[in-house]
Protein backbone atom coordinates (compact mmCIF):
# COMPACT_ATOMS: atom_id res chain seq x y z
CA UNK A 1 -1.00 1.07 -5.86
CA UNK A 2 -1.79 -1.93 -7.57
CA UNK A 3 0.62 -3.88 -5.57
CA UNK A 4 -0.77 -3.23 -2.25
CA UNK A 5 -0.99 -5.99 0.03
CA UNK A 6 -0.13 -8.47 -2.35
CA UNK A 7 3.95 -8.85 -1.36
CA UNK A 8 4.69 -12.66 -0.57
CA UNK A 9 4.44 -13.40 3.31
CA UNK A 10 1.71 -10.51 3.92
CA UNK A 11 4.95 -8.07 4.94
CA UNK A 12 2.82 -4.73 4.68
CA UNK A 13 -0.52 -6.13 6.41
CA UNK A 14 1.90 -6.88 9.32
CA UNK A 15 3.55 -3.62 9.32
CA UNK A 16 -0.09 -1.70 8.87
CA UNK A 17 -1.43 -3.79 11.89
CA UNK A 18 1.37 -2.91 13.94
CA UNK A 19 1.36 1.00 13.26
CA UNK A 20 -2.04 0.50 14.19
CA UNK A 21 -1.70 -1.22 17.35
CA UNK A 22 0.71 1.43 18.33
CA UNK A 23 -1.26 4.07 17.30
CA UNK A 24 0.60 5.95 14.78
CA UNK A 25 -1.60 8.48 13.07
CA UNK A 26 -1.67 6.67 9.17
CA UNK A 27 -2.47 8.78 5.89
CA UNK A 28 -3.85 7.04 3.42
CA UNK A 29 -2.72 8.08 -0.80
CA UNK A 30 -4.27 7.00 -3.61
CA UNK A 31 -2.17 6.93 -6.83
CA UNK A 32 -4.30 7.62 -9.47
CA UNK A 33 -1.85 7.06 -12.13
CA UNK A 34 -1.90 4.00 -13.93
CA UNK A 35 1.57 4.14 -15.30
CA UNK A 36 2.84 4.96 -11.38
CA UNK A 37 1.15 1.70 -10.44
CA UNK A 38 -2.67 3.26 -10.02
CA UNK A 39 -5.65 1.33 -9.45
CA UNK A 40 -9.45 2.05 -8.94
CA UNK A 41 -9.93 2.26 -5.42
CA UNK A 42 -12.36 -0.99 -5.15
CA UNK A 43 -9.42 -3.15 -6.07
CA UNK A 44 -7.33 -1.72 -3.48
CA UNK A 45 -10.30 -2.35 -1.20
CA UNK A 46 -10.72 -5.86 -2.74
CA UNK A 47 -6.65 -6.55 -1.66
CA UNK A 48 -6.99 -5.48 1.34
CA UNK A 49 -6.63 -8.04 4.28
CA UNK A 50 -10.76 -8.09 5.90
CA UNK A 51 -9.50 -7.74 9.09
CA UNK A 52 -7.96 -4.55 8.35
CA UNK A 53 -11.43 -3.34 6.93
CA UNK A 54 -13.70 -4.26 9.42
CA UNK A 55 -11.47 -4.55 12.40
CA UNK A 56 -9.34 -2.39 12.52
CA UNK A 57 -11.22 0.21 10.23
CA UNK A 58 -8.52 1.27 7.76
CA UNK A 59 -10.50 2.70 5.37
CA UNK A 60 -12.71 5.00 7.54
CA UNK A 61 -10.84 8.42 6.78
CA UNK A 62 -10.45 9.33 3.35
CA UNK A 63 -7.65 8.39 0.99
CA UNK A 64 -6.03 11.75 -0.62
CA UNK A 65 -6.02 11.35 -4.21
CA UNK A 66 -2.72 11.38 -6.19
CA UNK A 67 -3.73 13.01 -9.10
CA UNK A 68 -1.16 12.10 -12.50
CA UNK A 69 -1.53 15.54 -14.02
CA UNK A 70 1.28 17.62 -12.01
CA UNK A 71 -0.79 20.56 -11.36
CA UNK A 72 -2.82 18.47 -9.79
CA UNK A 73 -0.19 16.35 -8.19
CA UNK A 74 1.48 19.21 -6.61
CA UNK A 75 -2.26 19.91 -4.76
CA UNK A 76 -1.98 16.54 -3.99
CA UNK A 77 1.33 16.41 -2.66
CA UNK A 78 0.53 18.94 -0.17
CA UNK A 79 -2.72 17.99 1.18
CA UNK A 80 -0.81 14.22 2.08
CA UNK A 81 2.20 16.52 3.66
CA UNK A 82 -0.36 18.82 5.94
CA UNK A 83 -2.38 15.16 6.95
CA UNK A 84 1.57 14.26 8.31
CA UNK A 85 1.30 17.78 9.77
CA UNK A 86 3.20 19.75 7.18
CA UNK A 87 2.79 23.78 7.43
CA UNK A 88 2.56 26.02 4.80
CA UNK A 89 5.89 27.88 4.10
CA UNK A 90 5.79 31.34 5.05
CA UNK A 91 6.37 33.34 1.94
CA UNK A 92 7.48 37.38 1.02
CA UNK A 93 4.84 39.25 0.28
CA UNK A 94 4.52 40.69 -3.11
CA UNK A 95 1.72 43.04 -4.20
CA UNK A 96 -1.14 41.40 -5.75
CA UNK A 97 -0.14 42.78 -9.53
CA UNK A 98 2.61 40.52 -9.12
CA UNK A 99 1.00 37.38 -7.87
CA UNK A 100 -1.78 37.79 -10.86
CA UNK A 101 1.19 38.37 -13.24
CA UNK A 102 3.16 35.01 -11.90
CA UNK A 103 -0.55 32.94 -11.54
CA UNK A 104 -1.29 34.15 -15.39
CA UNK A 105 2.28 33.40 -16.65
CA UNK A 106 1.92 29.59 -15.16
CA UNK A 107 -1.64 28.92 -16.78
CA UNK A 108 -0.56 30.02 -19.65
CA UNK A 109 2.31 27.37 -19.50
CA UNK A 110 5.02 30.65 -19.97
CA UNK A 111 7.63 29.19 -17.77
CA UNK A 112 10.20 31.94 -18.67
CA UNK A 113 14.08 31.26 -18.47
């Protein structure tokens, strides 16, 4: 967010260079949401300790965007929990009448109950 590296004492540099060192695989999130704290992505590259950049190449995989609008959140939410190595719930099937029926019920916003 737009906090990022900016704690007093460097704290989460020092944390993010020792995950590194020990290789611990990191995903990187991008909140999109200004009222959660979001920034455009240049200023979180602009905070961001150089030696993390260049060095130690933190920004060479691609952040997962945290989208504000929770449709889009939810997508969000689960590609950032299958990068930690999340898998899909296994789910009953139901005939494919059904699924339409429940897919057209939430895009029309007719939560029911």
């Amino acid at each position: 967010n737009n906090e990022t590296f900016r704690d007093p004492g460097g704290g989460t540099a020092s944390f993010v260079r020792r995950v590194l060192e020990l290789g611990v695989p990191l995903v990187m999130v991008h909140e999109k949401d200004p009222d959660a704290g979001g920034a455009p992505f240049h200023t979180l590259f602009q905070q961001t300790p150089e030696d993390l950049v260049r060095q130690k190449r933190l920004f060479d995989d691609l952040a997962i965007d945290l989208h504000a609008a929770p449709a889009h959140r939810t997508v969000s939410l689960r590609l950032a929990m299958r990068a930690l190595g999340a898998k899909p719930a296994r789910r009953r099937r139901l005939a494919p009448l059904r699924w339409g029926w429940l897919a057209a019920r939430g895009w029309l916003g007719w939560g029911g109950g």
